[in-house]
Structures are given as C-alpha cells and as structure tokens.
N, C-alpha and C. Protein backbone atom coordinates (compact mmCIF):
# COMPACT_ATOMS: atom_id res chain seq x y z
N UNK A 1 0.82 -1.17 0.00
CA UNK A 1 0.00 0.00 0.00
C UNK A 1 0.87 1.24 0.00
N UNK A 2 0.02 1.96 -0.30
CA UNK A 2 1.31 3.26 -0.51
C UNK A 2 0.81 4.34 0.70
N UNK A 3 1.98 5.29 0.79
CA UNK A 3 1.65 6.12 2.08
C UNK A 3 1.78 7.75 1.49
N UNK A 4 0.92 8.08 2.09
CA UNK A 4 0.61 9.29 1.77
C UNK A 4 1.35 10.50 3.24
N UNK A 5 1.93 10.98 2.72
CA UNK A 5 2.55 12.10 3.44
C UNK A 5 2.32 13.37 3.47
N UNK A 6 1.70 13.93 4.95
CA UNK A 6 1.36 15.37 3.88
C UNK A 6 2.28 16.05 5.20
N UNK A 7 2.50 16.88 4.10
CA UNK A 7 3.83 18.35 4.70
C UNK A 7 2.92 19.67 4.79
N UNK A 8 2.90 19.68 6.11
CA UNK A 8 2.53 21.14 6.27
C UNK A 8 3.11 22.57 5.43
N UNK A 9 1.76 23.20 5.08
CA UNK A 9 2.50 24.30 3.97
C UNK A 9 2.65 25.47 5.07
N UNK A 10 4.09 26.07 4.71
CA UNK A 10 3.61 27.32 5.93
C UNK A 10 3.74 28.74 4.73
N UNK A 11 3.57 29.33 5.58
CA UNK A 11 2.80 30.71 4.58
C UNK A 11 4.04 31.25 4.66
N UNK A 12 4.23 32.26 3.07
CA UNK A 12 5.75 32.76 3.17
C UNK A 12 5.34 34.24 3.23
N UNK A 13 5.60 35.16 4.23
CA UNK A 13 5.97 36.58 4.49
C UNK A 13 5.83 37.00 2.93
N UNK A 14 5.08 38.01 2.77
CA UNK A 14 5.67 39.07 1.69
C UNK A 14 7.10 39.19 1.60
N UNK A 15 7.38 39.90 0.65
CA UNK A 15 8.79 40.24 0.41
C UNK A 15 8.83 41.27 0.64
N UNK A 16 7.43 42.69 0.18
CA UNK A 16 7.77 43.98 0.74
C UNK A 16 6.64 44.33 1.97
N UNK A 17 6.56 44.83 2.72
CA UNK A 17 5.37 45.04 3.24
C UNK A 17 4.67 45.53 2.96
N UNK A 18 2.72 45.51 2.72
CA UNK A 18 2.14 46.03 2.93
C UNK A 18 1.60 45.86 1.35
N UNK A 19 2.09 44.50 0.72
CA UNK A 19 1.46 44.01 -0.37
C UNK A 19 0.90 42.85 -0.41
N UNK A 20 0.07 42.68 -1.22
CA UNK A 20 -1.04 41.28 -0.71
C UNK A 20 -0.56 41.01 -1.89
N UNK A 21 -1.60 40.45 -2.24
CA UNK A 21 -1.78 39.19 -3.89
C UNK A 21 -1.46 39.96 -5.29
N UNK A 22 -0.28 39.35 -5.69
CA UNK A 22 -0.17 39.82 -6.81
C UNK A 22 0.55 41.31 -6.86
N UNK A 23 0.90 41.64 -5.46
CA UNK A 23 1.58 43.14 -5.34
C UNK A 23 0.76 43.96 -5.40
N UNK A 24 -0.44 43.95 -5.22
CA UNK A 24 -1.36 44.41 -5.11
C UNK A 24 -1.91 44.99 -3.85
N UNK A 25 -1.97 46.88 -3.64
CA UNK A 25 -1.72 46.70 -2.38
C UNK A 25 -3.15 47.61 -2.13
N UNK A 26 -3.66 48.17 -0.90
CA UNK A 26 -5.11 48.55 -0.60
C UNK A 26 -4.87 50.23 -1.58
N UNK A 27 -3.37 50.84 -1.24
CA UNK A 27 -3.12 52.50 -1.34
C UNK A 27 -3.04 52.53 -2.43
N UNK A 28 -3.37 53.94 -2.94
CA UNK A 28 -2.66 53.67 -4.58
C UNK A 28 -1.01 54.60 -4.26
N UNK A 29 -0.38 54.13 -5.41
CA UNK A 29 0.79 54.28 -5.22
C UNK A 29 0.93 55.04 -6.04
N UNK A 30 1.80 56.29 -5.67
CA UNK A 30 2.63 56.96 -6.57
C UNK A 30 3.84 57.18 -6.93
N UNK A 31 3.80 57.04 -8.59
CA UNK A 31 5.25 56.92 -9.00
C UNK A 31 6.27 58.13 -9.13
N UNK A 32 7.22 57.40 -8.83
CA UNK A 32 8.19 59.10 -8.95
C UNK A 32 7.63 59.21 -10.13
N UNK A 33 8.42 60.67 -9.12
CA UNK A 33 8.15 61.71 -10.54
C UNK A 33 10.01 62.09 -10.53
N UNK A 34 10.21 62.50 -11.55
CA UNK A 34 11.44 62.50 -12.67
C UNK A 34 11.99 64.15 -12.14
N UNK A 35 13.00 63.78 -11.95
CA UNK A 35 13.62 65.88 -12.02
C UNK A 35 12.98 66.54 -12.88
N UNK A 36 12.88 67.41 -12.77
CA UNK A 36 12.51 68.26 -13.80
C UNK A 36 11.21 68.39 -14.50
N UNK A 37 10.53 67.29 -14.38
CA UNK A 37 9.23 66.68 -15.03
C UNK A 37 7.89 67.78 -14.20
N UNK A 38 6.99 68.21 -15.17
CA UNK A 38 6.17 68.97 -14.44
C UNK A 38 4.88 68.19 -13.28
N UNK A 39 4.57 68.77 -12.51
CA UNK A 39 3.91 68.33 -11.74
C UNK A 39 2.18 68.03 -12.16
N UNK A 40 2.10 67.01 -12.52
CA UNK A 40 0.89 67.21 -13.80
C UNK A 40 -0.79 67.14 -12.69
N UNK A 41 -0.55 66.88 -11.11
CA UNK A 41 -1.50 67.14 -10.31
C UNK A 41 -1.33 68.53 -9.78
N UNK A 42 -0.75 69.11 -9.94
CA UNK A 42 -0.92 70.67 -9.69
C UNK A 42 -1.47 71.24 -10.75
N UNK A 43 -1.18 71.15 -12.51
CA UNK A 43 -1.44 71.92 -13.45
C UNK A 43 -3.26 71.28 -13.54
N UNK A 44 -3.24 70.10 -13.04
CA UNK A 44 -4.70 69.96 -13.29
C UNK A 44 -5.24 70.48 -11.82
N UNK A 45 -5.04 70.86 -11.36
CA UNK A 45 -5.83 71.30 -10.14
C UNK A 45 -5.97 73.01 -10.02
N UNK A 46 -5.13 73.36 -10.87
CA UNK A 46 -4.81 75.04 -10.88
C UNK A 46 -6.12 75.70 -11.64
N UNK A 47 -6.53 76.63 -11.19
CA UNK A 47 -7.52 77.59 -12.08
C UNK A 47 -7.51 77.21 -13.41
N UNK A 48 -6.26 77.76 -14.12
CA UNK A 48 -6.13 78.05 -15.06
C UNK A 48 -6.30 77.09 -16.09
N UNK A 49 -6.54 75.85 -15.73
CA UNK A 49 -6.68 74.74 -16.38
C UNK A 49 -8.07 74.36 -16.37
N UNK A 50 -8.56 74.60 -15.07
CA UNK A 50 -10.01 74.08 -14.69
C UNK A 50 -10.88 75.32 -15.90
N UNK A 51 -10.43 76.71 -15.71
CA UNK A 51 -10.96 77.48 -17.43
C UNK A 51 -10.86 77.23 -18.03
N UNK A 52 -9.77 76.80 -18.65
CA UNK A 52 -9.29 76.32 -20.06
C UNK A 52 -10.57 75.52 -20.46
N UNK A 53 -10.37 74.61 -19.36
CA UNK A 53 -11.30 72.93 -19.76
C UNK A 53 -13.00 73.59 -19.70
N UNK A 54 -13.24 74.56 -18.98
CA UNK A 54 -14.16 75.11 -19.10
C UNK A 54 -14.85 75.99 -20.78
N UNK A 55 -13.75 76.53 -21.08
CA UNK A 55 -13.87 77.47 -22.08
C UNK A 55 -13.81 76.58 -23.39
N UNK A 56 -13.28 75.41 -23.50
CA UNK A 56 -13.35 74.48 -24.32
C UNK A 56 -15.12 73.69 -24.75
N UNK A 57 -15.18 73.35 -22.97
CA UNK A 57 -16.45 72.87 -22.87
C UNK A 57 -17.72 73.68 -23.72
N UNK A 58 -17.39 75.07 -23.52
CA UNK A 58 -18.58 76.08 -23.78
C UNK A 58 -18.40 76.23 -25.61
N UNK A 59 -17.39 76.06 -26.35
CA UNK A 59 -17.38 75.76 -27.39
C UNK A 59 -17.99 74.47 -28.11
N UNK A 60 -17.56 72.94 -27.41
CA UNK A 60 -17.58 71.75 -28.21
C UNK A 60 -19.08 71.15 -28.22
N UNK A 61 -19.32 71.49 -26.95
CA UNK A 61 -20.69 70.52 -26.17
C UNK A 61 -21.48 71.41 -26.87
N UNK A 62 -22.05 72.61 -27.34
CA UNK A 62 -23.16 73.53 -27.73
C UNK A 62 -22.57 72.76 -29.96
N UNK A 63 -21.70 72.67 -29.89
CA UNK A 63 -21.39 72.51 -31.58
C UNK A 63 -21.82 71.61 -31.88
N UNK A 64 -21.09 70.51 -31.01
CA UNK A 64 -21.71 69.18 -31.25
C UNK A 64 -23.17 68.98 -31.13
N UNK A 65 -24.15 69.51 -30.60
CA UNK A 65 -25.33 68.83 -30.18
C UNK A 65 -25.84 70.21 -31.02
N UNK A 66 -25.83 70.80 -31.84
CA UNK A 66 -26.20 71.67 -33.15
C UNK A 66 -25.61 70.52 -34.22
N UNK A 67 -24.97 70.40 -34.86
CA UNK A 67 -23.90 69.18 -35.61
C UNK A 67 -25.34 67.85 -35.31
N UNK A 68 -25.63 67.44 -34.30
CA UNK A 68 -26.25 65.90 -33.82
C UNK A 68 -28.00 66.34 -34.52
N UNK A 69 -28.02 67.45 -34.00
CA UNK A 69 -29.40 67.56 -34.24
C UNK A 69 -30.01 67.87 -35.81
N UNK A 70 -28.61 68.62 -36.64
CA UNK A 70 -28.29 68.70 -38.25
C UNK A 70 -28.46 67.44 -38.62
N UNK A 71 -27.93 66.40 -38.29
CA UNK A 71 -27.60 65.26 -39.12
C UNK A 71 -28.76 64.33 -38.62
N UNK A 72 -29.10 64.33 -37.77
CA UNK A 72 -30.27 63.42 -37.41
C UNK A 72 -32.31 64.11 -37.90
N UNK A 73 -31.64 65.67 -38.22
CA UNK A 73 -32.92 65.59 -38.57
C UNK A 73 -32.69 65.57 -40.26
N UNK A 74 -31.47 65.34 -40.78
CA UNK A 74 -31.48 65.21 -42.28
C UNK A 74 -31.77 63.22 -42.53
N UNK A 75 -31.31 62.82 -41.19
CA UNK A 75 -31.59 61.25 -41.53
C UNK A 75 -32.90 60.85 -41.83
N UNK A 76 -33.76 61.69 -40.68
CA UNK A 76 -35.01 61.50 -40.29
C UNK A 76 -35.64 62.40 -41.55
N UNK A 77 -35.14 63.06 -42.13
CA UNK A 77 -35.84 63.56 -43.24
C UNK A 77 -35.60 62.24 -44.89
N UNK A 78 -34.41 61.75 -44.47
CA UNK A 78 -34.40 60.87 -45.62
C UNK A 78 -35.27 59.74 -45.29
N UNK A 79 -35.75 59.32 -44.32
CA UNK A 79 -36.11 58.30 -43.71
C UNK A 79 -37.81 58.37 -44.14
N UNK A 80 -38.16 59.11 -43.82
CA UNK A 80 -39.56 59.50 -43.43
C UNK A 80 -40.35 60.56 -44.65
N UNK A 81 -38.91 61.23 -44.90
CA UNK A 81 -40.02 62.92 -46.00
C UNK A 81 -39.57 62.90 -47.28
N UNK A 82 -40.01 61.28 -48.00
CA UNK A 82 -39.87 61.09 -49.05
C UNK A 82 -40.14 62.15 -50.11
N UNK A 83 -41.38 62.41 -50.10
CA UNK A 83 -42.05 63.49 -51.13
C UNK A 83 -41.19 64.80 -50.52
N UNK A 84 -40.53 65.17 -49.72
CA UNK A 84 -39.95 66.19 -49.64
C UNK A 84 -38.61 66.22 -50.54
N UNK A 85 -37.98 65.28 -49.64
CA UNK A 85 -36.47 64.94 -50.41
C UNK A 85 -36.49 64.88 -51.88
N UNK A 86 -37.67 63.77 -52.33
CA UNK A 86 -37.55 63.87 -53.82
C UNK A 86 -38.05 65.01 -54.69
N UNK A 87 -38.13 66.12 -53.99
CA UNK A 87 -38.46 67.21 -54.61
C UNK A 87 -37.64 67.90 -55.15
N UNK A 88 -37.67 67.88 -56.67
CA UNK A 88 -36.61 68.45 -57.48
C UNK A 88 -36.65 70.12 -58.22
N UNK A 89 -35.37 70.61 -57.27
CA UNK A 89 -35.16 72.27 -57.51
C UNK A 89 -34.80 72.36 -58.93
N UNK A 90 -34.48 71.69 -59.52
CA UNK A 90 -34.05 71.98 -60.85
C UNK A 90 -33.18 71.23 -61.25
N UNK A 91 -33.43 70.63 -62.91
CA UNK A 91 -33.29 69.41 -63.36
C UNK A 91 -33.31 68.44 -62.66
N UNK A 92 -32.06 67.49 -62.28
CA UNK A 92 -31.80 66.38 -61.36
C UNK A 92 -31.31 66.38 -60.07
N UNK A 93 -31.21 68.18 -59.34
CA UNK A 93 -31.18 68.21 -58.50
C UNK A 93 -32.18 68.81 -57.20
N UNK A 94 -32.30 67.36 -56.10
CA UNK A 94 -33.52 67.33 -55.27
C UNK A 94 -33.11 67.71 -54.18
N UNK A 95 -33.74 68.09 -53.05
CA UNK A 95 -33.66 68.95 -52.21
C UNK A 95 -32.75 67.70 -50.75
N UNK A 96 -32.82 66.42 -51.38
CA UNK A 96 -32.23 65.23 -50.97
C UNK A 96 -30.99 65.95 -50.83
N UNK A 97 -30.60 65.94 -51.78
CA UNK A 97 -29.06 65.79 -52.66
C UNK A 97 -28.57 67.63 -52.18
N UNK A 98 -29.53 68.43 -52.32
CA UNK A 98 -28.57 69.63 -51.39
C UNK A 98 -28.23 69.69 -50.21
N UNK A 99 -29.58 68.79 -49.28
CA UNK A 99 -29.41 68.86 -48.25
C UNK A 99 -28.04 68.10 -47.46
N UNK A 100 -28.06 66.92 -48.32
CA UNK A 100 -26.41 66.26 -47.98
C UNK A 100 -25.50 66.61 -48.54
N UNK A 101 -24.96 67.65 -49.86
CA UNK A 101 -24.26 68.65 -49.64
C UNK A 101 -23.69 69.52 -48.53
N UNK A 102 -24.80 69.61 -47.97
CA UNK A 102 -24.67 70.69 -46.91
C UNK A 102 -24.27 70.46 -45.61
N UNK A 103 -24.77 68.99 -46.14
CA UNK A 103 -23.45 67.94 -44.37
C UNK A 103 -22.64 68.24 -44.13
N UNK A 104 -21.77 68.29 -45.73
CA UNK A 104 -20.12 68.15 -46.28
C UNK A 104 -20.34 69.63 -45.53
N UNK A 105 -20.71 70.38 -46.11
CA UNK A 105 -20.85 72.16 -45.97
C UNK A 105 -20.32 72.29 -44.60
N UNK A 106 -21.46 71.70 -43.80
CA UNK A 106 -21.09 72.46 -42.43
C UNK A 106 -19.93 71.59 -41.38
N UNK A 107 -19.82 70.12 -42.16
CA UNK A 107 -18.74 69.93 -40.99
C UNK A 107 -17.25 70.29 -41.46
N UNK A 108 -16.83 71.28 -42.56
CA UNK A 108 -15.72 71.58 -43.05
C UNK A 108 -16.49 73.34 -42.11
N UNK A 109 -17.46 73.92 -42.44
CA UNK A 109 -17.42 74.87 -41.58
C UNK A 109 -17.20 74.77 -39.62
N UNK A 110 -17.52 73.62 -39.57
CA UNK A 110 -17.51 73.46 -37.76
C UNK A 110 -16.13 73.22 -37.81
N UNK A 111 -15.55 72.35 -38.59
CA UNK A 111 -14.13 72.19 -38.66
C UNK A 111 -13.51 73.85 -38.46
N UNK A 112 -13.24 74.39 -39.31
CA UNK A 112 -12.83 75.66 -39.38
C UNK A 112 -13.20 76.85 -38.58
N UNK A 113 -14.15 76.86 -37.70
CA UNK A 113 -14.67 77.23 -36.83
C UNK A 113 -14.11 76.73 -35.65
N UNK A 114 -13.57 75.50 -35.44
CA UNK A 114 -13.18 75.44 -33.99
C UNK A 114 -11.31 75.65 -34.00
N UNK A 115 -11.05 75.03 -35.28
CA UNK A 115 -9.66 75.61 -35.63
C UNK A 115 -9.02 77.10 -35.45
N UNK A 116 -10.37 77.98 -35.41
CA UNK A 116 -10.19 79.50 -35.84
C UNK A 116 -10.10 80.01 -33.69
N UNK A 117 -11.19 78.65 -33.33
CA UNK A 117 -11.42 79.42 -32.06
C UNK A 117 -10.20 78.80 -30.73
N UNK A 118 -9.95 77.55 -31.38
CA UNK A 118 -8.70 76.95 -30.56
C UNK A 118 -7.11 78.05 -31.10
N UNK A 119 -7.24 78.85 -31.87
CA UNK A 119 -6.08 79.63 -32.05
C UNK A 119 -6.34 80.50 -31.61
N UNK A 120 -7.40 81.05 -31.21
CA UNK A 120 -7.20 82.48 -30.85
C UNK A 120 -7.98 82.28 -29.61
N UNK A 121 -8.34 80.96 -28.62
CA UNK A 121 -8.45 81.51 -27.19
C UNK A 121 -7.52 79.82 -26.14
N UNK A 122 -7.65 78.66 -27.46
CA UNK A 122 -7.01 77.99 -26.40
C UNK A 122 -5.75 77.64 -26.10
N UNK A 123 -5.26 78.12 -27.56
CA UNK A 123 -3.28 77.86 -27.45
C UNK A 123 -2.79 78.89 -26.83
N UNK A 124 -3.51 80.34 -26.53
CA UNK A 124 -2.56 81.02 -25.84
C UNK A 124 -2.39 80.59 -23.70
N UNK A 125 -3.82 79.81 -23.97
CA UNK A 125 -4.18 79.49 -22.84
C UNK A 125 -3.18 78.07 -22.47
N UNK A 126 -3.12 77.60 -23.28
CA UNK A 126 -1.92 76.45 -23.07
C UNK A 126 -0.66 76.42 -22.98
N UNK A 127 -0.25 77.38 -23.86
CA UNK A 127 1.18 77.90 -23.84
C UNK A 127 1.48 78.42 -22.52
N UNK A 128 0.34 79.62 -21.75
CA UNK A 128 0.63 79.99 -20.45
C UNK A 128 0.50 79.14 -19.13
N UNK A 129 -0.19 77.95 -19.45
CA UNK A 129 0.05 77.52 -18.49
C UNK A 129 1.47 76.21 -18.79
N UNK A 130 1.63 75.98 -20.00
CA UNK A 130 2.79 75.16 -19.96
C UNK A 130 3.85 75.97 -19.60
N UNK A 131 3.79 77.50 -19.26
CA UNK A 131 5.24 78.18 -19.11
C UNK A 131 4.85 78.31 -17.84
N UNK A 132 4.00 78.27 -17.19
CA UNK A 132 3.68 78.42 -15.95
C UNK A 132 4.15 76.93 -15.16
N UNK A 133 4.23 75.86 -15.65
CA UNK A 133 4.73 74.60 -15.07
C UNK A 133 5.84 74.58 -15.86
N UNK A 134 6.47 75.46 -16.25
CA UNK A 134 8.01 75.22 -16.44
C UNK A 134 8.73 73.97 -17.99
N UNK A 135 7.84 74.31 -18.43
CA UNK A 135 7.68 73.06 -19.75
C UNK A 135 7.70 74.16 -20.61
N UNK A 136 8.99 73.40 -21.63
CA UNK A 136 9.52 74.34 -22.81
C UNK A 136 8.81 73.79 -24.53
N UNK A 137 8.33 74.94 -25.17
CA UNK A 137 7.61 74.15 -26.08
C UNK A 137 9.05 74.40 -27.16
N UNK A 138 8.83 72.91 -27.75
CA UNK A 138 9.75 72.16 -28.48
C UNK A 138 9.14 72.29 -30.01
C-alpha cells in the first residue's frame, strides 16, 4: 500500500510590506516623478486649467449637439419625407441631394470654426500655463 505524506504548507511573508496578492496593495501608489518633469496634479488642479477645460467645454458641447441635431434631422428627413427629399429644384437636383451637400458644408465649416477658435483663445491658454509649469515648447 502506498503512504501518503502530507507536509505542512507554511505561509511565506511578503517580500515587501504592505502588499497582498499579486503586489497588489489597498493605497494607490505613486510613481516618482522624474527631475525636472512637471507636476501634472498641480497643473490639473490650478484655475487656469479648470478654465481652459471650461472654455473648451462652452465651445464643443453647444457645436456638437447643433452638428447631432443637423444630421439626425437630415436622416429623419431621408427616412420618413420622401415626397420632400424627392423634390426636385431643378433638373436632377432634389432637395435630398442639397441637403447632404450641406453635411459636407457644415462639418468643413464646424471644422474651421473650432480651428479658428482653438487659435485664438485655447493655445494662448496652453502655452501659459505650460510656461507656468516650467515646460519648454519644443
């Protein structure tokens, strides 16, 4: 018959303290930070950032949901306002076919519109605060 031996397992200590399974520990940990490297929880905690992100907001969120409500009521017009759409302004072109023109139209205008407004209120706003955390633009 054969014999079965059993060896007590004993539990082995961490290696560092205050890590469980997998190094996995309750705190979160923070990693150095590097000489010189900017302090990227101060620049997000500073005014000047919390505007920025503000002044951005007051641009994108009002464009976009003008932009959502363009394109969904041109879907809902292809969808539904047949006799509209196929209504033809002259020769072979229907009021279909301008209206999705005018998709192209306005998202090269929203394009150019936010291009026009990120140069003239949010790069100066970025630049000052990247010189303000000590970060050299390259």
């Amino acid at each position: 018959m054969t014999q079965v031996v059993h060896t007590p397992i004993t539990a082995r200590a961490p290696e560092q303290t205050g890590v469980s399974f997998g190094g996995i520990t309750g705190q979160p940990s923070t990693p150095p930070v590097p000489a010189g490297a900017p302090d990227f929880g101060a620049i997000h905690a500073s005014p000047q950032f919390t505007a920025l992100r503000r002044r951005i907001r007051r641009f994108v969120f009002p464009m976009a949901a003008l932009f959502f409500c363009w394109y969904f009521t041109y879907v809902l017009l292809a969808a539904y306002a047949h006799d509209f759409m196929s209504h033809r302004l002259f020769g072979l072109v229907t009021v279909g076919l301008v209206l999705g023109l005018l998709q192209f139209a306005s998202t090269i205008a929203i394009t150019a519109a936010y291009v026009r407004f990120a140069r003239r209120n949010i790069d100066p706003a970025v630049a000052e605060i990247r010189a303000g955390a000590g970060v050299s633009d390259q």
